[in-house]
PDB file of N, CA and C in Angstrom:
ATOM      1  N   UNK A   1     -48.832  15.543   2.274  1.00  0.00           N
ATOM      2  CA  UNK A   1     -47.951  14.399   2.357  1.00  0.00           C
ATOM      3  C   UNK A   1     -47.367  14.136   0.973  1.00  0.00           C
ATOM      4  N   UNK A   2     -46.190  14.156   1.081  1.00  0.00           N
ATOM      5  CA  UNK A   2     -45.278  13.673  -0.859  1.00  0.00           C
ATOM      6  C   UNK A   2     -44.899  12.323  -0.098  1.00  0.00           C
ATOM      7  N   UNK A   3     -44.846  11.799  -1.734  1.00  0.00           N
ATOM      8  CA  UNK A   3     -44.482   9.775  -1.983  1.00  0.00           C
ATOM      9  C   UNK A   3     -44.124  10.401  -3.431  1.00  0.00           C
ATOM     10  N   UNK A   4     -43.124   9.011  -3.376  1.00  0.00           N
ATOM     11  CA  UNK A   4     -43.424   8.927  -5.181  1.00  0.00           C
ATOM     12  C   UNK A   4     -42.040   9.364  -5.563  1.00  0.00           C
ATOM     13  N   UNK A   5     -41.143   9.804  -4.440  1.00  0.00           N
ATOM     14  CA  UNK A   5     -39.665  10.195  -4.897  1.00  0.00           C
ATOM     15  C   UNK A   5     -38.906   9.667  -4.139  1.00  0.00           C
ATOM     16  N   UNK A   6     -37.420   9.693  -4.226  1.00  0.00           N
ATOM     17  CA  UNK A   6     -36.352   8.706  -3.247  1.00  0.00           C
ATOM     18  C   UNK A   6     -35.686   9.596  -2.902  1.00  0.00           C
ATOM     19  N   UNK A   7     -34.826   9.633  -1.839  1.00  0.00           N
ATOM     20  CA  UNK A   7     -33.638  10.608  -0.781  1.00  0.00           C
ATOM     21  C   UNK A   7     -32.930  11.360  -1.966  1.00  0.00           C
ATOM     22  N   UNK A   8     -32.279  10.342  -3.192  1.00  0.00           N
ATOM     23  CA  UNK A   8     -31.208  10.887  -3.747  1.00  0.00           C
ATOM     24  C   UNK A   8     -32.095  11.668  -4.854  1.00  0.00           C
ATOM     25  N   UNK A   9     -33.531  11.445  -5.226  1.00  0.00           N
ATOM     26  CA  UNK A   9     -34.429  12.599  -6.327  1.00  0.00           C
ATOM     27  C   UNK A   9     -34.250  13.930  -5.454  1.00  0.00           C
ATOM     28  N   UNK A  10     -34.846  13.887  -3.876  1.00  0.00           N
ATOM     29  CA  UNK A  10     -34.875  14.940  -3.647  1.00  0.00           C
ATOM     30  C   UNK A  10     -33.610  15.608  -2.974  1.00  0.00           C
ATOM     31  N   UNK A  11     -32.436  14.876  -2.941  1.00  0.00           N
ATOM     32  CA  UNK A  11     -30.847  15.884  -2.930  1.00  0.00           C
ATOM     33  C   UNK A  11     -30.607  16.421  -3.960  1.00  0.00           C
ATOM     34  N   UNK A  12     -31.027  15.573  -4.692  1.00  0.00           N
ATOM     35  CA  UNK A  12     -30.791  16.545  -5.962  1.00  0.00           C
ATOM     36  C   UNK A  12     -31.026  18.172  -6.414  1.00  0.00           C
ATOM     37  N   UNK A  13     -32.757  17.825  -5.922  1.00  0.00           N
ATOM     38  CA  UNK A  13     -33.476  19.167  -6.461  1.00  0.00           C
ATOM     39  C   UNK A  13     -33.053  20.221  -5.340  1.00  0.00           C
ATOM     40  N   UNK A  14     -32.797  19.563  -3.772  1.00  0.00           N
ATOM     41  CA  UNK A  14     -32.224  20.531  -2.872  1.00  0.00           C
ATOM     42  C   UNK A  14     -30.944  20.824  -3.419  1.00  0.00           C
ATOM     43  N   UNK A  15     -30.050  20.223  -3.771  1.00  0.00           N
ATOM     44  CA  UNK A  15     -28.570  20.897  -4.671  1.00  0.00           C
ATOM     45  C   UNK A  15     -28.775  21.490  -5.416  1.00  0.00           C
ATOM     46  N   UNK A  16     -29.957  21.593  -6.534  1.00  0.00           N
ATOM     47  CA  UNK A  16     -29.878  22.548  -7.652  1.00  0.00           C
ATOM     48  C   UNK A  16     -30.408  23.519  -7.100  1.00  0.00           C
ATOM     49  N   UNK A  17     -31.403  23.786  -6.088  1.00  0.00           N
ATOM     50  CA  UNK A  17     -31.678  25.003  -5.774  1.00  0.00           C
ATOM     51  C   UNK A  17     -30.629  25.874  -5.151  1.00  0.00           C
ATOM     52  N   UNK A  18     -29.815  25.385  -4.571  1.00  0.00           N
ATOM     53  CA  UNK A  18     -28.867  25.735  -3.701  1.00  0.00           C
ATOM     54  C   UNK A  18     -27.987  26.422  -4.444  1.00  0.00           C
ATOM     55  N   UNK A  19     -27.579  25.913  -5.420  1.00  0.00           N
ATOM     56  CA  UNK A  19     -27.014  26.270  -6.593  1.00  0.00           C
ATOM     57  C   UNK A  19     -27.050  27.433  -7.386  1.00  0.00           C
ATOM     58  N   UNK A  20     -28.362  27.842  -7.285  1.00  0.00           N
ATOM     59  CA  UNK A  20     -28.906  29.246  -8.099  1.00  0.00           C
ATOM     60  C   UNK A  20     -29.761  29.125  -9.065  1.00  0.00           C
ATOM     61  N   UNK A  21     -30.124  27.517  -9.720  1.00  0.00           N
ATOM     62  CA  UNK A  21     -30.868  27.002 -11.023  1.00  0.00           C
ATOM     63  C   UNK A  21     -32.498  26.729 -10.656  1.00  0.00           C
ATOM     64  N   UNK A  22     -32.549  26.419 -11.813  1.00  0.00           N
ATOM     65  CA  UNK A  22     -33.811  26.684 -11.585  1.00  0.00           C
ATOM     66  C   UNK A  22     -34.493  25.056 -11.696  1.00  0.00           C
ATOM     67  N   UNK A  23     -35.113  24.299 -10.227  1.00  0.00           N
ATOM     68  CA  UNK A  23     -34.946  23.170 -10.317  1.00  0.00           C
ATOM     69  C   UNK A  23     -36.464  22.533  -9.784  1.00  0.00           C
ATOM     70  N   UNK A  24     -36.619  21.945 -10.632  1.00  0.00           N
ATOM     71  CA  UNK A  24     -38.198  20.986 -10.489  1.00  0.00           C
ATOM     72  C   UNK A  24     -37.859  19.435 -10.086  1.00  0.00           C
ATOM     73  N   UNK A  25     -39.565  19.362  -9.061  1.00  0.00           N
ATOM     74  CA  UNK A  25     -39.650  18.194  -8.643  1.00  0.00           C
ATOM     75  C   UNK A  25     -40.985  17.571  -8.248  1.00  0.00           C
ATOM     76  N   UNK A  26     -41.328  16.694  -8.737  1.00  0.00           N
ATOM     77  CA  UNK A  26     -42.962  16.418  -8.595  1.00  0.00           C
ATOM     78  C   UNK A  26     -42.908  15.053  -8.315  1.00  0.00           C
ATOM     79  N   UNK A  27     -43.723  14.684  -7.623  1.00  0.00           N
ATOM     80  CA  UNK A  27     -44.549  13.621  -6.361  1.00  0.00           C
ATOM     81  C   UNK A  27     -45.301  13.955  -6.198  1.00  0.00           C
ATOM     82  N   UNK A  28     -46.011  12.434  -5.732  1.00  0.00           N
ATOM     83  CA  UNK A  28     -47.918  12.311  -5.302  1.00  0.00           C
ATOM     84  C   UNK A  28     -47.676  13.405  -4.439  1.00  0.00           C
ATOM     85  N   UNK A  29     -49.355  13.553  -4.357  1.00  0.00           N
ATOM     86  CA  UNK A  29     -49.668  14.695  -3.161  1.00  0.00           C
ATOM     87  C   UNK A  29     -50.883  14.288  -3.198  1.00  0.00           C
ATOM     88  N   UNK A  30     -50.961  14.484  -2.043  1.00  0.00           N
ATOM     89  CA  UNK A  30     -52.471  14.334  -0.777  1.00  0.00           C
ATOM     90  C   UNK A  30     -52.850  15.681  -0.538  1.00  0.00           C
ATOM     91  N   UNK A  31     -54.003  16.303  -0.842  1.00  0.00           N
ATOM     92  CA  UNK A  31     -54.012  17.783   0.410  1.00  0.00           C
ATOM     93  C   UNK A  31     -55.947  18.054   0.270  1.00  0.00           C
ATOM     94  N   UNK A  32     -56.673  18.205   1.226  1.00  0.00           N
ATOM     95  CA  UNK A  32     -57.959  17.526   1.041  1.00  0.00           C
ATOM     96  C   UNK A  32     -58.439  18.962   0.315  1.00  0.00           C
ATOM     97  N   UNK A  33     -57.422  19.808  -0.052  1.00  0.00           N
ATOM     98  CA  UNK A  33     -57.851  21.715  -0.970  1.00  0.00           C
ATOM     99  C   UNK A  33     -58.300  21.113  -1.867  1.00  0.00           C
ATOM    100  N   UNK A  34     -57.854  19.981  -2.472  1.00  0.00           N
ATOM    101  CA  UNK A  34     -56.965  19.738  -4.021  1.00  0.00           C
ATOM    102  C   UNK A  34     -57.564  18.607  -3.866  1.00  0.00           C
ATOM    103  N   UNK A  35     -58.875  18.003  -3.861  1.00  0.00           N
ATOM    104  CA  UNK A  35     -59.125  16.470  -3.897  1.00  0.00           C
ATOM    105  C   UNK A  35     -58.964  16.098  -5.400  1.00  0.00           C
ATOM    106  N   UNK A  36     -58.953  16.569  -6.098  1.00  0.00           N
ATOM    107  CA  UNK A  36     -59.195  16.309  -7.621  1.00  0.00           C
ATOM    108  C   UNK A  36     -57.323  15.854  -8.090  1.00  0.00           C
ATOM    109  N   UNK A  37     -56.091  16.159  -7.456  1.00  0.00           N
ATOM    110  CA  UNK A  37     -55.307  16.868  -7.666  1.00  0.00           C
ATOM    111  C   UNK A  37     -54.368  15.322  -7.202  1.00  0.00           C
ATOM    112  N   UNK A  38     -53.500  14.931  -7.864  1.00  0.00           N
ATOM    113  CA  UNK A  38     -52.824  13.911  -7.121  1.00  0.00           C
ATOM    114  C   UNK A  38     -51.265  14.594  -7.409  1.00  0.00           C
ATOM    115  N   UNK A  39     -51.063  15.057  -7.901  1.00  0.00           N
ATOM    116  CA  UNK A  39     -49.496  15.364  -8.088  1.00  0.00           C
ATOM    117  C   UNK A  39     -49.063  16.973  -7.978  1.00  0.00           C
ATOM    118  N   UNK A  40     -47.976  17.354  -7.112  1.00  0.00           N
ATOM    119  CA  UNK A  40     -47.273  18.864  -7.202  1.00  0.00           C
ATOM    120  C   UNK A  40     -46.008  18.814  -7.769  1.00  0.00           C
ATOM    121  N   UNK A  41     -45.633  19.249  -8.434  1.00  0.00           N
ATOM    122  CA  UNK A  41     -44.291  20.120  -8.981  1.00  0.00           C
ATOM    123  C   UNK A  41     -43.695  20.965  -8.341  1.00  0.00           C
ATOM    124  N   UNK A  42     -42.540  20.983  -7.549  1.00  0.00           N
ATOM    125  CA  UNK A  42     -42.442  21.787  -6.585  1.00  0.00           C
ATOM    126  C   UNK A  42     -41.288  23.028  -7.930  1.00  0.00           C
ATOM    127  N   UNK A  43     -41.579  23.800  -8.125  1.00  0.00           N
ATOM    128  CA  UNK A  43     -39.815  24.797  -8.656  1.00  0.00           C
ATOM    129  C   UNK A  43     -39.074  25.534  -7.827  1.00  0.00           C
ATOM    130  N   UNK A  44     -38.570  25.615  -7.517  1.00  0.00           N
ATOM    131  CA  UNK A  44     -37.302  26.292  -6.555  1.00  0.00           C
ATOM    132  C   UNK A  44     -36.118  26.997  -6.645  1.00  0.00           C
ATOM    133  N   UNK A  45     -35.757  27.604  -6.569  1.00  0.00           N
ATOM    134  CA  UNK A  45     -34.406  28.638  -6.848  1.00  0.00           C
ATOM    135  C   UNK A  45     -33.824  29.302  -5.424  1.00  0.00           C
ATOM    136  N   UNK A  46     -32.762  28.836  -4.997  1.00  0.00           N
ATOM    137  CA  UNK A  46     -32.502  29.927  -4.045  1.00  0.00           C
ATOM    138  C   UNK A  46     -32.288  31.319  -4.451  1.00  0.00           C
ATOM    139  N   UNK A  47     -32.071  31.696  -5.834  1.00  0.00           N
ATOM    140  CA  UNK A  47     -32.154  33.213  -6.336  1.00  0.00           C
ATOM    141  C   UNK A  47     -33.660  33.684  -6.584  1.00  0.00           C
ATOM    142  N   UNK A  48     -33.820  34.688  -5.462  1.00  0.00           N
ATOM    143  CA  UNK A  48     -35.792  34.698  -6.032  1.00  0.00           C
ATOM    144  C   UNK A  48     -35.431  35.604  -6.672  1.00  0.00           C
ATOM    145  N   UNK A  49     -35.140  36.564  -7.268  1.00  0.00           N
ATOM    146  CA  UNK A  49     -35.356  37.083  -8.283  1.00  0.00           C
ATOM    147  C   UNK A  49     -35.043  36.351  -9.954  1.00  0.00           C
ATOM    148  N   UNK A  50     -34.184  35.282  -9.765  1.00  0.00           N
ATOM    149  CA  UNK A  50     -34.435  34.876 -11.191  1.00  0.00           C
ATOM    150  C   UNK A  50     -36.306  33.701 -10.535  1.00  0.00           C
ATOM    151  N   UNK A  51     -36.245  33.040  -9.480  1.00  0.00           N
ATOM    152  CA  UNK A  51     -37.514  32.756  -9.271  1.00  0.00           C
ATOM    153  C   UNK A  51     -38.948  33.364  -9.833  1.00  0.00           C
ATOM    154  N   UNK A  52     -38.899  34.863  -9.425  1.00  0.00           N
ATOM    155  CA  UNK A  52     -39.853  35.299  -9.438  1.00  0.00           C
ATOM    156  C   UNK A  52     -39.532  35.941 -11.446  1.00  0.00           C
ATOM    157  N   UNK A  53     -38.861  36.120 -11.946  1.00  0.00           N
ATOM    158  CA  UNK A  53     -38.757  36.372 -13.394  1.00  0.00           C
ATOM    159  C   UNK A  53     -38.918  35.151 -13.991  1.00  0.00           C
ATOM    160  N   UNK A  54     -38.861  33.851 -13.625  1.00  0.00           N
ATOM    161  CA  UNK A  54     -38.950  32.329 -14.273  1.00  0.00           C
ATOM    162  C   UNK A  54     -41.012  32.763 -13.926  1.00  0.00           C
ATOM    163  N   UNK A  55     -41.128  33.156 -12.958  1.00  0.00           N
ATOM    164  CA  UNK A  55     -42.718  32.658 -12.940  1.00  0.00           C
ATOM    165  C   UNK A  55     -43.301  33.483 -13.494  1.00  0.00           C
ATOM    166  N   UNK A  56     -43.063  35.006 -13.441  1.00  0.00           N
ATOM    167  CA  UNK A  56     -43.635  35.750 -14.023  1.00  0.00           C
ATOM    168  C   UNK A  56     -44.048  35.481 -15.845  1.00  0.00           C
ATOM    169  N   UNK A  57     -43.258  34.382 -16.276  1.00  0.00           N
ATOM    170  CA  UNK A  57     -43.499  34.175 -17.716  1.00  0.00           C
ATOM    171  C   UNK A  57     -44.679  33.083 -18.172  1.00  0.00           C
ATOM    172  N   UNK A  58     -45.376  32.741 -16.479  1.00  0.00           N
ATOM    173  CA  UNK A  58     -46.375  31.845 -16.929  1.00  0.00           C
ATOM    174  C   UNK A  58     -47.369  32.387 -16.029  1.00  0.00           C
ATOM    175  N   UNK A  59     -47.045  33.645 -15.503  1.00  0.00           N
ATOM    176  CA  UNK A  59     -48.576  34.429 -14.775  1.00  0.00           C
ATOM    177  C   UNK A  59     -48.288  33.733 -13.414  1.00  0.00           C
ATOM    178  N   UNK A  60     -47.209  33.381 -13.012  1.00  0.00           N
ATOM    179  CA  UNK A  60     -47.301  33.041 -11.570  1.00  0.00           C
ATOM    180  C   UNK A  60     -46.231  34.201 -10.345  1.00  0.00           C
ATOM    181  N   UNK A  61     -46.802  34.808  -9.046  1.00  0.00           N
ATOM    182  CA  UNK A  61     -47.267  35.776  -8.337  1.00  0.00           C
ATOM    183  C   UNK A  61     -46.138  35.853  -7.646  1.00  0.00           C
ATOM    184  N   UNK A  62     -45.175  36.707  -6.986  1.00  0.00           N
ATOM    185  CA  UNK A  62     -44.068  36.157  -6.130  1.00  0.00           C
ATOM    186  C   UNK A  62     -44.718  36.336  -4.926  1.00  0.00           C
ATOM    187  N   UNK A  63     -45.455  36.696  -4.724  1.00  0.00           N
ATOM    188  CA  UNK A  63     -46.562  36.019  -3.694  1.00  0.00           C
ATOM    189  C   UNK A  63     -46.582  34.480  -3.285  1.00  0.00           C
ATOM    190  N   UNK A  64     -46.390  34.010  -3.998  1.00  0.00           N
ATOM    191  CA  UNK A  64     -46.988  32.452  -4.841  1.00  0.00           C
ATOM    192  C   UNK A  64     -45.582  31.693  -3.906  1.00  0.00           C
ATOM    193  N   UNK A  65     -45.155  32.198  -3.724  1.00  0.00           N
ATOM    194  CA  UNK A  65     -43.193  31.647  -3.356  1.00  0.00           C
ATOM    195  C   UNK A  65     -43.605  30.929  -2.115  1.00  0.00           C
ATOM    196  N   UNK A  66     -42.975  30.035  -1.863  1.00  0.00           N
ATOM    197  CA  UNK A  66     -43.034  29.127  -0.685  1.00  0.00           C
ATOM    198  C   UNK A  66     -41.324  29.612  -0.039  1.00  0.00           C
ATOM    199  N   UNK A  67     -41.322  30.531   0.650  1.00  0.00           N
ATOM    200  CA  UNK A  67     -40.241  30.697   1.456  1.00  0.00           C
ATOM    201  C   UNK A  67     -39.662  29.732   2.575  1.00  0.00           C
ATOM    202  N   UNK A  68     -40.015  28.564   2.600  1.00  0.00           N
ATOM    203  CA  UNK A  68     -39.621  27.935   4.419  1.00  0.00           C
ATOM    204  C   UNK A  68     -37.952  27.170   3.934  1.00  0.00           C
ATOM    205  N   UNK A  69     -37.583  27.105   4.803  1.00  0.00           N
ATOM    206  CA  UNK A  69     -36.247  25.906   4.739  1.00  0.00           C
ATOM    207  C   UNK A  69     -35.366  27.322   4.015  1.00  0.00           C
ATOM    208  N   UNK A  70     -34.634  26.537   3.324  1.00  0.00           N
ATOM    209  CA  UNK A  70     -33.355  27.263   2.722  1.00  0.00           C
ATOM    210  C   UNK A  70     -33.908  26.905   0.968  1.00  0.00           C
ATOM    211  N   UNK A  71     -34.938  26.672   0.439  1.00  0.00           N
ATOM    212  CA  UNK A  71     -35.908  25.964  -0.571  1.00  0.00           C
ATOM    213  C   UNK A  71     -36.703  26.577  -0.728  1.00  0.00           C
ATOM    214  N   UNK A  72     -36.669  28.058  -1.346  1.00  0.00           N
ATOM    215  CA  UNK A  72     -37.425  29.175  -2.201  1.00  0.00           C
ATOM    216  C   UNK A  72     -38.091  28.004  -3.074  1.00  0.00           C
ATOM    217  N   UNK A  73     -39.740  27.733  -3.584  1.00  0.00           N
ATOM    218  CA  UNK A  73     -40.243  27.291  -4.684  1.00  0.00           C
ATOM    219  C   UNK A  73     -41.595  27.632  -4.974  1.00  0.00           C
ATOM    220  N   UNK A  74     -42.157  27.400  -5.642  1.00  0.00           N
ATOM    221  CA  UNK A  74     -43.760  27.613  -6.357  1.00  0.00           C
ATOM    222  C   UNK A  74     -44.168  26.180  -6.261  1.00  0.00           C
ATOM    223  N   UNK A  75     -44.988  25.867  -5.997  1.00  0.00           N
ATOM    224  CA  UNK A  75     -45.602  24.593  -5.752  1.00  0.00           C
ATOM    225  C   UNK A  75     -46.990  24.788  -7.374  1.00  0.00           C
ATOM    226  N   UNK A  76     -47.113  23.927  -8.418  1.00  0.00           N
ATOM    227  CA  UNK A  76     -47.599  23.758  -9.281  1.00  0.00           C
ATOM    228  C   UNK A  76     -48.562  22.651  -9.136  1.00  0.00           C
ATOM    229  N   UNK A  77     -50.108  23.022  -9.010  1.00  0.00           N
ATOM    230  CA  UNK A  77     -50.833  21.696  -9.394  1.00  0.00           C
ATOM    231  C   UNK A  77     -51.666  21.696 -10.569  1.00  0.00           C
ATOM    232  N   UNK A  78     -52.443  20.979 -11.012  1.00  0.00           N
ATOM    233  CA  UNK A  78     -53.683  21.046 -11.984  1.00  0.00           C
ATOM    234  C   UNK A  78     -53.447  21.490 -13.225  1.00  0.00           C
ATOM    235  N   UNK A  79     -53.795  22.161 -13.951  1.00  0.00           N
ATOM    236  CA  UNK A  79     -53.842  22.436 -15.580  1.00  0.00           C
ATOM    237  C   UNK A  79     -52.700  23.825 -15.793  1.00  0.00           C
ATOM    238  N   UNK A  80     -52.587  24.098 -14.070  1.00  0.00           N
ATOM    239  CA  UNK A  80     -51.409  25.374 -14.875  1.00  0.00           C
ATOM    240  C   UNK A  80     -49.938  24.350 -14.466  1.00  0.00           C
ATOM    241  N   UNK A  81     -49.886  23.226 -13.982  1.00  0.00           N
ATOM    242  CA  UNK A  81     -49.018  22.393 -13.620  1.00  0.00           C
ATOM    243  C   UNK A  81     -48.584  21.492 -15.220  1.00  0.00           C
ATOM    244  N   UNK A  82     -49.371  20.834 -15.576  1.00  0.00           N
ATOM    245  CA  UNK A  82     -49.602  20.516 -16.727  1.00  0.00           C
ATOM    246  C   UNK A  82     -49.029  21.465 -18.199  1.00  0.00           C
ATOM    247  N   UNK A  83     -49.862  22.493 -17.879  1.00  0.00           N
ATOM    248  CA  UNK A  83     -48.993  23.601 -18.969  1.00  0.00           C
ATOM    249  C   UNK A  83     -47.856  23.965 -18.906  1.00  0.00           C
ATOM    250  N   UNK A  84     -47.474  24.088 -17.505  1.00  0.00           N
ATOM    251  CA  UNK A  84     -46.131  24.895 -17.372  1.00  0.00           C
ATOM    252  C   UNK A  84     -45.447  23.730 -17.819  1.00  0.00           C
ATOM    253  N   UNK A  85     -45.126  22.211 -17.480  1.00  0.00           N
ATOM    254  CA  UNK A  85     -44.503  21.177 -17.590  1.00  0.00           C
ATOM    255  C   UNK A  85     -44.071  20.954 -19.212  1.00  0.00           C
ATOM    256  N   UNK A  86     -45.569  20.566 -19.771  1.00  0.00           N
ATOM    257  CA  UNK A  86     -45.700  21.299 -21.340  1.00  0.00           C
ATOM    258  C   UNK A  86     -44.440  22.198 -22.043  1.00  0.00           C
ATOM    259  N   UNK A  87     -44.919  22.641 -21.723  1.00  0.00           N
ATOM    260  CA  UNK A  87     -43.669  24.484 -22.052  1.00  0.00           C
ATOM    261  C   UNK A  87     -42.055  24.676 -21.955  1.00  0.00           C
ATOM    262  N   UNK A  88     -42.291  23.615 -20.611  1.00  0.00           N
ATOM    263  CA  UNK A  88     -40.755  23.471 -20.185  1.00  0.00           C
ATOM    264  C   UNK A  88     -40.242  21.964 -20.577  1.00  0.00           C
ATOM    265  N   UNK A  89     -40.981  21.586 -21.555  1.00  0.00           N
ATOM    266  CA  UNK A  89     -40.277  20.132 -21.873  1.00  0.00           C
ATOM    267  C   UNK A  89     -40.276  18.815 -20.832  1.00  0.00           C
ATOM    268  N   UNK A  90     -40.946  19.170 -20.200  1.00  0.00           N
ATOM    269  CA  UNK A  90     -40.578  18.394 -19.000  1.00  0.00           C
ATOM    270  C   UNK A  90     -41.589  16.938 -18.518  1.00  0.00           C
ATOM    271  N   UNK A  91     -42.921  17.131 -19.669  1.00  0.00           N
ATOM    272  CA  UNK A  91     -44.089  16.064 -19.224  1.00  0.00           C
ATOM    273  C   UNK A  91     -43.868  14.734 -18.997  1.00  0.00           C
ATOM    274  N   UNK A  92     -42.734  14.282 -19.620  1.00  0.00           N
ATOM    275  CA  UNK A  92     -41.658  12.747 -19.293  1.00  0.00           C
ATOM    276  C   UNK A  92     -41.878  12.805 -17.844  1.00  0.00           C
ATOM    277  N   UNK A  93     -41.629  13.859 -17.278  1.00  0.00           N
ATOM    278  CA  UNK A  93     -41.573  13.894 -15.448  1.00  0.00           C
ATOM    279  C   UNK A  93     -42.680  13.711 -14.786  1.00  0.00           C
ATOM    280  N   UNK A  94     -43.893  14.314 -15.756  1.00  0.00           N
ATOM    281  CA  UNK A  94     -45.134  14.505 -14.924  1.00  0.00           C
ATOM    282  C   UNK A  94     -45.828  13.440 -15.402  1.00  0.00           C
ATOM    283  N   UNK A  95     -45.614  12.254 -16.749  1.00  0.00           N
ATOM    284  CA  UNK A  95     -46.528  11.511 -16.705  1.00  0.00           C
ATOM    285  C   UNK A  95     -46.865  10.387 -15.642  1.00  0.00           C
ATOM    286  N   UNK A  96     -46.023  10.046 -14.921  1.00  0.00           N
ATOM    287  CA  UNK A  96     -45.998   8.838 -14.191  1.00  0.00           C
ATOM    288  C   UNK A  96     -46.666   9.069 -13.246  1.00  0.00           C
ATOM    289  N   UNK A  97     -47.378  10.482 -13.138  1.00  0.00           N
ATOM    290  CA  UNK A  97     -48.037  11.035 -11.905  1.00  0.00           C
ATOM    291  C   UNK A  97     -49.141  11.187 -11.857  1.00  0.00           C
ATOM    292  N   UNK A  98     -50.049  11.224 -13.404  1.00  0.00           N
ATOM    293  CA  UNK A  98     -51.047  11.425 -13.708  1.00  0.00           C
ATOM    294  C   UNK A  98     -52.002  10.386 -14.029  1.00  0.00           C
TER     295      UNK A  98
END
């Protein structure tokens, strides 16, 4: 279950994927795998090959790809969520989650 974002956060990240870019989005998450775990980062690209070359630079699998919808992404939780966020400048996004 995601909370924690509004219609127009997530048109967004569906437009940038759509787009070809490479586009993040994180909200609460519930999932009873992950009890420890309150927040995912979703990344997405409708180009999987720049997808799978964006993940490959932090050890993540194109395995790993969440294919459903028209919304190619890697779903990020826990300390490699944290790092990657880190890396990519981006922890402004992830603090409000933690």
């Amino acid at each position: 279950m995601a909370f924690g974002i509004n219609r127009s956060q997530l048109n967004k990240w569906k437009s940038e994927v759509e787009a070809g870019q490479i586009a993040f989005i994180t909200h609460f998450w519930i999932d009873p795998r992950f009890p420890n775990e309150k927040s995912v980062t979703k990344v997405g690209c409708k180009d999987l090959q720049k997808l799978i070359t964006w993940g490959s630079k932090y050890g993540l699998k194109a395995a790993w790809i969440h294919e459903r919808d028209a919304y190619p992404h890697f779903d990020l939780v826990g300390d490699k969520q944290r790092t990657i966020m880190e890396q990519e400048g981006r922890m402004n996004e992830l603090q409000k989650f933690l």
